[in-house]
PDB file of N, CA and C in Angstrom:
ATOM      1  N   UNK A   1      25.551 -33.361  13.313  1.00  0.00           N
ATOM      2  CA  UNK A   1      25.552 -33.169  14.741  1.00  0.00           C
ATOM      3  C   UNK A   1      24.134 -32.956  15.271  1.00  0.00           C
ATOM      4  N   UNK A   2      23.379 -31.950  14.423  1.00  0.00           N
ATOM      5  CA  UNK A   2      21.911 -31.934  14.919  1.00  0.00           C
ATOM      6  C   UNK A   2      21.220 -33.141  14.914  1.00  0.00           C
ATOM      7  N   UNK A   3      20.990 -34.113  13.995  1.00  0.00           N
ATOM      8  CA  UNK A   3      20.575 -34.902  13.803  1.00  0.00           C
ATOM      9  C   UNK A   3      20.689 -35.842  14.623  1.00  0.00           C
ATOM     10  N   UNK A   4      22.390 -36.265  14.793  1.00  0.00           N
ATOM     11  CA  UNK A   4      22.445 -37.220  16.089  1.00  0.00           C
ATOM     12  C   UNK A   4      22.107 -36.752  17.087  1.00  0.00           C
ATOM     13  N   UNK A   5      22.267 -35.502  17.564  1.00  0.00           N
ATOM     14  CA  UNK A   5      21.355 -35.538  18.990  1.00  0.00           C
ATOM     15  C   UNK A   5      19.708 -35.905  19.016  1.00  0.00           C
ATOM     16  N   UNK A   6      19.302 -35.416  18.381  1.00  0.00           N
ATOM     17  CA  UNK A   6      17.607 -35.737  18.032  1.00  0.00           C
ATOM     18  C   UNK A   6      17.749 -37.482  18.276  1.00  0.00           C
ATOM     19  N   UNK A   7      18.326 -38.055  17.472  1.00  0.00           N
ATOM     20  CA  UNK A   7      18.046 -39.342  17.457  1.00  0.00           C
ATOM     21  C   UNK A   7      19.184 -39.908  18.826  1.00  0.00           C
ATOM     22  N   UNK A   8      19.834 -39.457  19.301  1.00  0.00           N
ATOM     23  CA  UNK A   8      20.486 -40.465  20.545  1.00  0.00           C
ATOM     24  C   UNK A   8      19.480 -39.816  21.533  1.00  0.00           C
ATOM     25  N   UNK A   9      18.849 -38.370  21.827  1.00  0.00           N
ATOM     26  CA  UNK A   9      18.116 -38.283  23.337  1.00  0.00           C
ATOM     27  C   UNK A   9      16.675 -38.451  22.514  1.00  0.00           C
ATOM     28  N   UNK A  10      16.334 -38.637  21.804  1.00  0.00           N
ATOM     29  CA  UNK A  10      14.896 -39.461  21.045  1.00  0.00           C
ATOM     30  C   UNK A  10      13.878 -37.828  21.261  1.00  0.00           C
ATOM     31  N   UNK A  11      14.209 -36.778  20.981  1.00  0.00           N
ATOM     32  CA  UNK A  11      13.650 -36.174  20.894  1.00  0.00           C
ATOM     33  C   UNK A  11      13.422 -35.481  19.561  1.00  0.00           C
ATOM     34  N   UNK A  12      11.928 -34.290  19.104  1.00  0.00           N
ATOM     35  CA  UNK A  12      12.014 -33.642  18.125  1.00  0.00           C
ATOM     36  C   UNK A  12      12.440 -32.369  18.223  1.00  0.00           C
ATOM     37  N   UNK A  13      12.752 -31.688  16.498  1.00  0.00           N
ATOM     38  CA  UNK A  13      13.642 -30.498  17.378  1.00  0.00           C
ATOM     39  C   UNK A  13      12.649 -29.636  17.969  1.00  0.00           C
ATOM     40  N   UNK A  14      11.252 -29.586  18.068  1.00  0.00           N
ATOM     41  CA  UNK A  14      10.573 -28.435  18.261  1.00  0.00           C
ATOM     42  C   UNK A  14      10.565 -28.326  19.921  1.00  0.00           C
ATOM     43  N   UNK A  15      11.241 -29.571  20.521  1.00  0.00           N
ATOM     44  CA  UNK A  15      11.228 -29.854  22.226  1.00  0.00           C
ATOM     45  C   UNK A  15      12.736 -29.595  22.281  1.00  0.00           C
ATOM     46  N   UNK A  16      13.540 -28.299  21.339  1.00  0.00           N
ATOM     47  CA  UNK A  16      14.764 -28.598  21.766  1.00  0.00           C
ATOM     48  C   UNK A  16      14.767 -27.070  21.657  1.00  0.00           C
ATOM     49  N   UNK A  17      16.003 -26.773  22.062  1.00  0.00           N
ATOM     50  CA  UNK A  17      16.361 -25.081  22.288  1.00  0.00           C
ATOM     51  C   UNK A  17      18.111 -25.523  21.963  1.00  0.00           C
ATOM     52  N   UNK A  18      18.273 -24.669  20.993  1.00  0.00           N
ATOM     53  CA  UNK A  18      19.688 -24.869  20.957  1.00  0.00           C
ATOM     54  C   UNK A  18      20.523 -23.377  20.871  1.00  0.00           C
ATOM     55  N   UNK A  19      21.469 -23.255  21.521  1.00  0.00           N
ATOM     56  CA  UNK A  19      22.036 -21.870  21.809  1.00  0.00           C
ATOM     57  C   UNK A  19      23.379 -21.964  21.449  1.00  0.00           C
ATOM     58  N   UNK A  20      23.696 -21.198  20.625  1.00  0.00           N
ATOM     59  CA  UNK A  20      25.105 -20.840  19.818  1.00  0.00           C
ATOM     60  C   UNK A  20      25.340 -19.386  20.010  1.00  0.00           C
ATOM     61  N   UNK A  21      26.499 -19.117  19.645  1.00  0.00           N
ATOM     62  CA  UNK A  21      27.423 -17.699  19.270  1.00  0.00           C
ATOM     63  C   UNK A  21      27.692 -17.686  18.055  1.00  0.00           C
ATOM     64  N   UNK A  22      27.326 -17.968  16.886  1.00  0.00           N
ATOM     65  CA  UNK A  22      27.542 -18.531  15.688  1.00  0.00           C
ATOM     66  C   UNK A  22      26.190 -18.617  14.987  1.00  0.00           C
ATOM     67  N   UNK A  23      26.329 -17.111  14.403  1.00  0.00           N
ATOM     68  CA  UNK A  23      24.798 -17.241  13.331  1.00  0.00           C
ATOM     69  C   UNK A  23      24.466 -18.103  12.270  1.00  0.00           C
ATOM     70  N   UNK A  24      25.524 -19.033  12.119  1.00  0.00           N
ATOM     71  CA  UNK A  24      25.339 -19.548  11.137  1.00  0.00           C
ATOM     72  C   UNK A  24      24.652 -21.326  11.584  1.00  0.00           C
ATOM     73  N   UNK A  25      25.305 -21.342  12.692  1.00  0.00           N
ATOM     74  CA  UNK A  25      25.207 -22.656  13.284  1.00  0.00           C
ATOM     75  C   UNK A  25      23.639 -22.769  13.638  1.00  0.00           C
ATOM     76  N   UNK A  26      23.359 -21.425  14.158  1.00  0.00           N
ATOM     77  CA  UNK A  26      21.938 -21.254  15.020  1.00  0.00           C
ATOM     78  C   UNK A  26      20.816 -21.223  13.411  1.00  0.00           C
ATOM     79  N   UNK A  27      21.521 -20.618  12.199  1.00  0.00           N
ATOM     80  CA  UNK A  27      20.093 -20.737  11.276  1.00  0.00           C
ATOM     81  C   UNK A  27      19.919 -21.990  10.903  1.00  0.00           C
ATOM     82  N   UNK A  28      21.163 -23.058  10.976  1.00  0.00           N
ATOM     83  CA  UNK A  28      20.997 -24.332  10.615  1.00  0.00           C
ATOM     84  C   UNK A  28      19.847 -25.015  11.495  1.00  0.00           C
ATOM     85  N   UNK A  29      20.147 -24.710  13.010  1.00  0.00           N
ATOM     86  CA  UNK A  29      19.395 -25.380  13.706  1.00  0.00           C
ATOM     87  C   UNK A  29      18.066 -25.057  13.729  1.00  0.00           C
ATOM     88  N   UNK A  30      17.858 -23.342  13.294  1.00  0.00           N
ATOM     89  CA  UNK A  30      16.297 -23.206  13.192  1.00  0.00           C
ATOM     90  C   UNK A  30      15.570 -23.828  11.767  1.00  0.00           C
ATOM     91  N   UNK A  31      16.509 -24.062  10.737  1.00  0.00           N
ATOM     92  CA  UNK A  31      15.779 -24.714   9.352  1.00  0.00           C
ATOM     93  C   UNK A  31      15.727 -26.104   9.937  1.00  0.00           C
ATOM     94  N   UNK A  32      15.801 -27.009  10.912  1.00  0.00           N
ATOM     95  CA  UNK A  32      15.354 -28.109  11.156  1.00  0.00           C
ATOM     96  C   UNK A  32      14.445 -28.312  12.191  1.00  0.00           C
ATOM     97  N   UNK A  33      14.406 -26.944  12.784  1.00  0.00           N
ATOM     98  CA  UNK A  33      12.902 -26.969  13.732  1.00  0.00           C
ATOM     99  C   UNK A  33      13.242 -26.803  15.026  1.00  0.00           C
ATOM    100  N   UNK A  34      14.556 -26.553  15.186  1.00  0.00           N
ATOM    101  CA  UNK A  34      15.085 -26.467  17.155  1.00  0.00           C
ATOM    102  C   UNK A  34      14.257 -24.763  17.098  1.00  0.00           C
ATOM    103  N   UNK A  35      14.251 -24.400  18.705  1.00  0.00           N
ATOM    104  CA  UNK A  35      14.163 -23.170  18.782  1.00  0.00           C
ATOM    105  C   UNK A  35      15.568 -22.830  18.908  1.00  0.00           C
ATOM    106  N   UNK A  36      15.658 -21.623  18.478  1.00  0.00           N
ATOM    107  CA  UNK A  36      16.892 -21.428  18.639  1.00  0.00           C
ATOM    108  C   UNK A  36      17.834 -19.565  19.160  1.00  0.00           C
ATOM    109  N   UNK A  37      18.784 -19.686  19.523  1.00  0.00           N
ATOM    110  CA  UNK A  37      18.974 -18.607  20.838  1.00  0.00           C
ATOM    111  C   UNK A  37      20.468 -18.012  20.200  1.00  0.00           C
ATOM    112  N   UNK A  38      21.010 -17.162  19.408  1.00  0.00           N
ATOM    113  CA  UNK A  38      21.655 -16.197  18.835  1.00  0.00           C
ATOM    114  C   UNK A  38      22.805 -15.808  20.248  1.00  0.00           C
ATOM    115  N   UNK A  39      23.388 -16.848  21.053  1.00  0.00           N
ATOM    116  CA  UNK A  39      24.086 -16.206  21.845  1.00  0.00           C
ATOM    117  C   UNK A  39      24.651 -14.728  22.722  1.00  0.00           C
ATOM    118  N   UNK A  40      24.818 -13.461  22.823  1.00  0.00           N
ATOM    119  CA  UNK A  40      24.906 -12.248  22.503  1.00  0.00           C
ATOM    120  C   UNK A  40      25.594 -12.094  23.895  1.00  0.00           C
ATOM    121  N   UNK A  41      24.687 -11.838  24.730  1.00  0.00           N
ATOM    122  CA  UNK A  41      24.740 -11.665  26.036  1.00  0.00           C
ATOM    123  C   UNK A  41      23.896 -12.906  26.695  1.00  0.00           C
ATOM    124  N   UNK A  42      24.071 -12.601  28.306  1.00  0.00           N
ATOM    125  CA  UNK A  42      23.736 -13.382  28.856  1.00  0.00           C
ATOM    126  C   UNK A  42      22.230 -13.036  29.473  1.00  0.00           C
ATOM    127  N   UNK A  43      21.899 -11.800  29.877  1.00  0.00           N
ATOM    128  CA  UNK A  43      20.459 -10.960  29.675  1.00  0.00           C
ATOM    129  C   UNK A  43      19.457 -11.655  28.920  1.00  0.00           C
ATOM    130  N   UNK A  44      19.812 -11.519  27.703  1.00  0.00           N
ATOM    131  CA  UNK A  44      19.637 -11.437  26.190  1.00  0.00           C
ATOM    132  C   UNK A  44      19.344 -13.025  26.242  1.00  0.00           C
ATOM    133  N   UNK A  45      19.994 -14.036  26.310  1.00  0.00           N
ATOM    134  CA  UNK A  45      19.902 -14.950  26.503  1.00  0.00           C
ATOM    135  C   UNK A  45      19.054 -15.758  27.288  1.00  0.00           C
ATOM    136  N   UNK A  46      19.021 -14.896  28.512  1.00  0.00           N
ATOM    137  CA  UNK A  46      18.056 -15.653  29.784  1.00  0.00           C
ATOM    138  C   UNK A  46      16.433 -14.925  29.296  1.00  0.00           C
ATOM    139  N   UNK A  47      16.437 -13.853  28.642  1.00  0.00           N
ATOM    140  CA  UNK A  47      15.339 -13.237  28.144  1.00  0.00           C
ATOM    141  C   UNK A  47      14.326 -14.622  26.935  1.00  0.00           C
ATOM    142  N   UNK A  48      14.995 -15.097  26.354  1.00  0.00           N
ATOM    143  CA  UNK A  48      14.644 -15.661  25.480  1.00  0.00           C
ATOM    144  C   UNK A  48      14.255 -16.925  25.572  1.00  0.00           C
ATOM    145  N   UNK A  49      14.705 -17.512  26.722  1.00  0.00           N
ATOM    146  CA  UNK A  49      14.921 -18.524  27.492  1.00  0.00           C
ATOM    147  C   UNK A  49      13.549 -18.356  28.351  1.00  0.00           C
ATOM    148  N   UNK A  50      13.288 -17.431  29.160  1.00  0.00           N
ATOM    149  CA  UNK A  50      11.817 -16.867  29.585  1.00  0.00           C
ATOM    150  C   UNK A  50      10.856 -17.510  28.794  1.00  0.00           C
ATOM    151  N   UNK A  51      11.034 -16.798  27.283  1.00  0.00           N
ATOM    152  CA  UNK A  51       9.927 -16.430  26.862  1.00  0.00           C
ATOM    153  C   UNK A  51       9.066 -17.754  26.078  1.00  0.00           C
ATOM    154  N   UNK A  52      10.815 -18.589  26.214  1.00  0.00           N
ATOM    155  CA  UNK A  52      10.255 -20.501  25.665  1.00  0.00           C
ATOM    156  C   UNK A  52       9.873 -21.011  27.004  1.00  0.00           C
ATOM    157  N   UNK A  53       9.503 -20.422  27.802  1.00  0.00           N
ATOM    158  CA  UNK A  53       9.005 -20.976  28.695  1.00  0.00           C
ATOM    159  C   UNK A  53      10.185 -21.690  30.222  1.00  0.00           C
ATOM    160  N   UNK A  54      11.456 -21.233  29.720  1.00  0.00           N
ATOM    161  CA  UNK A  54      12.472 -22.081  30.737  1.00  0.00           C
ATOM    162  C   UNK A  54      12.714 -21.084  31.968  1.00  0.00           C
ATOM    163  N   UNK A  55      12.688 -21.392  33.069  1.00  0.00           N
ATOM    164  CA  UNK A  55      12.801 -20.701  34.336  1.00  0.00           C
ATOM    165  C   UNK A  55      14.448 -20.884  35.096  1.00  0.00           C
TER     166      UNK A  55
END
């Protein structure tokens, strides 16, 4: 699933942010280079989201 997205929107993962509720899903996506966002809250979420730079 990671993979095909990278290759259908032609991006790398380091231009990607991927956000799960599912720690397991989210370490997959950080061992291939997405940033990646541990679901929790929504605070918590928009905090992290800040700090990659998204407004």
């Amino acid at each position: 699933m990671y993979v095909r997205f990278l290759e259908r929107f032609q991006v790398a993962p380091q231009e990607s942010i991927f956000i799960d509720d599912t720690e397991k899903n989210v370490l997959v996506a950080e061992s291939l280079g997405f940033h990646s966002i541990l679901f929790q809250t929504y605070e918590d979420a928009q905090k992290r989201l800040n700090s990659l730079g998204v407004q």
